[in-house]
C-alpha atoms as a PDB file:
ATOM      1  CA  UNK A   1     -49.242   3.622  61.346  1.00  0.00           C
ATOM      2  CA  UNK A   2     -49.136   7.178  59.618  1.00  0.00           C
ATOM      3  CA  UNK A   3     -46.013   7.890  61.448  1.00  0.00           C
ATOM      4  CA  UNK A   4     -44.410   4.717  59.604  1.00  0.00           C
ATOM      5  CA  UNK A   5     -45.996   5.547  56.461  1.00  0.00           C
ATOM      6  CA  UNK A   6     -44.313   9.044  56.508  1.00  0.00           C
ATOM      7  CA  UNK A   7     -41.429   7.883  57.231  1.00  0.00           C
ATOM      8  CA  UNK A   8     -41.341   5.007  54.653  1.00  0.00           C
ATOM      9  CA  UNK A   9     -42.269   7.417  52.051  1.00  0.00           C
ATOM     10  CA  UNK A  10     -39.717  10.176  53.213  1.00  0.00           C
ATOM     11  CA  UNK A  11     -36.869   7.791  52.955  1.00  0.00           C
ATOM     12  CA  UNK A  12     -38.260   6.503  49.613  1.00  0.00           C
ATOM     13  CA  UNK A  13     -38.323   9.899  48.221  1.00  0.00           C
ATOM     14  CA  UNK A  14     -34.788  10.611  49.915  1.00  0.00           C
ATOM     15  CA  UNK A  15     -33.197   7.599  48.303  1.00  0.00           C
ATOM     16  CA  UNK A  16     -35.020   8.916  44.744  1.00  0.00           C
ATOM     17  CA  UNK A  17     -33.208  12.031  45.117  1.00  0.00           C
ATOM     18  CA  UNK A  18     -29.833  10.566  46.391  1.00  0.00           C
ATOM     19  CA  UNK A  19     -29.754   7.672  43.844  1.00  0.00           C
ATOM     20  CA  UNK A  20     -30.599   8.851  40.516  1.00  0.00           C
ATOM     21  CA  UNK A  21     -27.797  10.218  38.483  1.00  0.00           C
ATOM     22  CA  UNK A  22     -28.792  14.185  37.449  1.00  0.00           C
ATOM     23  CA  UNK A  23     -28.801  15.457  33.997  1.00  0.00           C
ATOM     24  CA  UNK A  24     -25.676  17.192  33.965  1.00  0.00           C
ATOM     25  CA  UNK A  25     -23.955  13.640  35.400  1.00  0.00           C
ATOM     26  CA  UNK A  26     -25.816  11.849  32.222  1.00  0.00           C
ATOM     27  CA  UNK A  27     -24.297  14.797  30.264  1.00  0.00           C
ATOM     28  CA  UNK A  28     -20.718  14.321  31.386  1.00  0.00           C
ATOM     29  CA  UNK A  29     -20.925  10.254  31.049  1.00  0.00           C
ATOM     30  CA  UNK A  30     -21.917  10.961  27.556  1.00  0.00           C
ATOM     31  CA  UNK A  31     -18.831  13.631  26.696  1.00  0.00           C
ATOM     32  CA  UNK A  32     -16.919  11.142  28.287  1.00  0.00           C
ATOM     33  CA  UNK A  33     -18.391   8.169  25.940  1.00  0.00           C
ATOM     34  CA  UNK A  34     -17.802  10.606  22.831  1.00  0.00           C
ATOM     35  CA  UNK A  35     -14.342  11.618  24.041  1.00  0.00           C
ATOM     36  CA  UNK A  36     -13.039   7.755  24.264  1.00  0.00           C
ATOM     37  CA  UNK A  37     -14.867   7.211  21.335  1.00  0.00           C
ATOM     38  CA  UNK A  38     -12.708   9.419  19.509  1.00  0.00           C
ATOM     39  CA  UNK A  39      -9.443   8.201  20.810  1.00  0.00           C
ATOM     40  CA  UNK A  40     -10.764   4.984  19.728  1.00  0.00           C
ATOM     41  CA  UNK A  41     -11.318   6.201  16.528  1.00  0.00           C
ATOM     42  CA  UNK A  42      -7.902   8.141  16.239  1.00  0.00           C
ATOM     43  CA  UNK A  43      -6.078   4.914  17.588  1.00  0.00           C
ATOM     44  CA  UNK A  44      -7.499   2.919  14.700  1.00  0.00           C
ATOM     45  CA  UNK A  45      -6.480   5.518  12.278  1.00  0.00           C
ATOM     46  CA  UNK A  46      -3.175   5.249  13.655  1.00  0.00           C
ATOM     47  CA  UNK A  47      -2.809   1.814  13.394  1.00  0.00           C
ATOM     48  CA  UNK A  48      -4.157   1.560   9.821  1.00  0.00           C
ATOM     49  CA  UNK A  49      -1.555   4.037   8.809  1.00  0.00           C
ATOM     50  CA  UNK A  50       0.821   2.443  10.561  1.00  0.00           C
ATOM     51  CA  UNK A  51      -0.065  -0.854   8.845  1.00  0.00           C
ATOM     52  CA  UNK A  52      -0.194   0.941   5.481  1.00  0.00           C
ATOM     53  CA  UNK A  53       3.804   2.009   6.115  1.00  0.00           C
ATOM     54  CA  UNK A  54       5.060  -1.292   6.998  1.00  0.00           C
ATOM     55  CA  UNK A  55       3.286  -2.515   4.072  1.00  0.00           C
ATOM     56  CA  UNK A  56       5.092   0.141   1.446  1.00  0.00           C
ATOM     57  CA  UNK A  57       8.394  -0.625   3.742  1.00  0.00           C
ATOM     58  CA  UNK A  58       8.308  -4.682   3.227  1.00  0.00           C
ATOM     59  CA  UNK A  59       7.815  -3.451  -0.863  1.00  0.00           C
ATOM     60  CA  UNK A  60      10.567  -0.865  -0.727  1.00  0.00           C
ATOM     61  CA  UNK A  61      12.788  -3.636   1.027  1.00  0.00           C
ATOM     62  CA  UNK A  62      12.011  -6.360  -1.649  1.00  0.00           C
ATOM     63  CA  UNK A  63      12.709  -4.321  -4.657  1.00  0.00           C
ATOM     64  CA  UNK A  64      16.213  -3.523  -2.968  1.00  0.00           C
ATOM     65  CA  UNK A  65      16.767  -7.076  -2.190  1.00  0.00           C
ATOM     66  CA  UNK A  66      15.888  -7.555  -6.138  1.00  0.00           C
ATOM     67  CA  UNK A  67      18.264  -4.770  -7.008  1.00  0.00           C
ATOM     68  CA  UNK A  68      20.932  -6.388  -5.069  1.00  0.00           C
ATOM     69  CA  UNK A  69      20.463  -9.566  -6.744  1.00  0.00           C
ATOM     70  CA  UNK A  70      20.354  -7.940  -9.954  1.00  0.00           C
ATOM     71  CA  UNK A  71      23.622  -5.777  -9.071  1.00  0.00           C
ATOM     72  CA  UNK A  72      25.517  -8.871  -7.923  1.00  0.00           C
ATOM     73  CA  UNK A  73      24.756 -10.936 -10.797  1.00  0.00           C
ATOM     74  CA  UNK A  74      25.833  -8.003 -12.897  1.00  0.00           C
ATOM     75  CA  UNK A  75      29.272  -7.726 -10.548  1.00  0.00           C
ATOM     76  CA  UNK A  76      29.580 -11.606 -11.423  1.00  0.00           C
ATOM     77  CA  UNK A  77      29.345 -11.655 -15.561  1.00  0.00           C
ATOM     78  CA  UNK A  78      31.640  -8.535 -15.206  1.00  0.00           C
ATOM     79  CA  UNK A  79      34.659 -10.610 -13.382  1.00  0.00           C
ATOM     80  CA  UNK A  80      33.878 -13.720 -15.884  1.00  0.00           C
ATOM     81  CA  UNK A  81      34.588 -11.189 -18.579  1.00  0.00           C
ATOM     82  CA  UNK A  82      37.223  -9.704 -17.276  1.00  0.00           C
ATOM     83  CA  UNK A  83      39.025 -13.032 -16.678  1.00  0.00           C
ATOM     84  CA  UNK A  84      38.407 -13.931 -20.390  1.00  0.00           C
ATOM     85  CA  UNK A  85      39.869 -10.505 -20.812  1.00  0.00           C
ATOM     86  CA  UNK A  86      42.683 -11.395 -18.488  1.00  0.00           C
ATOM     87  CA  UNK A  87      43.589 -14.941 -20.453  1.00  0.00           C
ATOM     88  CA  UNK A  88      43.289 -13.623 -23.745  1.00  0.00           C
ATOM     89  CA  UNK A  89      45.951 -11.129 -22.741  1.00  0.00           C
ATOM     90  CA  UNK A  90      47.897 -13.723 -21.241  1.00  0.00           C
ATOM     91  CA  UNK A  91      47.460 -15.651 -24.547  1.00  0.00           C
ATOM     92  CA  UNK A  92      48.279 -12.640 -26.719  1.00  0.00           C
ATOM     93  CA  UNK A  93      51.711 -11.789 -24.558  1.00  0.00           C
ATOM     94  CA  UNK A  94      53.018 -15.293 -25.007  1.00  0.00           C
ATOM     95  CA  UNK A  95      52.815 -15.559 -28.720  1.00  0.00           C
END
């Protein structure tokens, strides 16, 4: 009965050892926690700035697609005028 006892309680004390995780494994589990938590953190930077750009980018494209409204409308009164222009040479030449 001893002899089982010792036993029992040497393997007990054996799989203590062998199955707890040492301080310096606790240590590098929590570097390695920090570490991804930075990436993490660096990712969602990156994707805030990102988001940030593509905002300013849809603006920037807007006000040129304003400006090119703007610009063709001008092109468009400019060619009415000049065909008023045109006719009222015409006119003037035939009298």
């Amino acid at each position: 009965m001893k002899k089982s006892l010792w036993v029992i309680s040497i393997l007990f004390v054996l799989a203590t050892l062998v199955g707890c995780a040492t301080k310096a494994d606790l240590q590098k589990l929590q570097a390695d926690e920090q570490q991804i938590n930075m990436k993490a953190d660096q990712a969602l930077k990156d994707s805030q700035d990102a988001k940030e750009a593509a905002v300013k980018a849809a603006d920037a494209a807007a006000r040129a697609e304003e400006r090119a409204r703007i610009a063709e409308e001008k092109a468009r009164i400019a060619e009415e005028k000049a065909k008023k222009a045109d006719a009222v040479f015409e006119k003037s030449m035939k009298k």
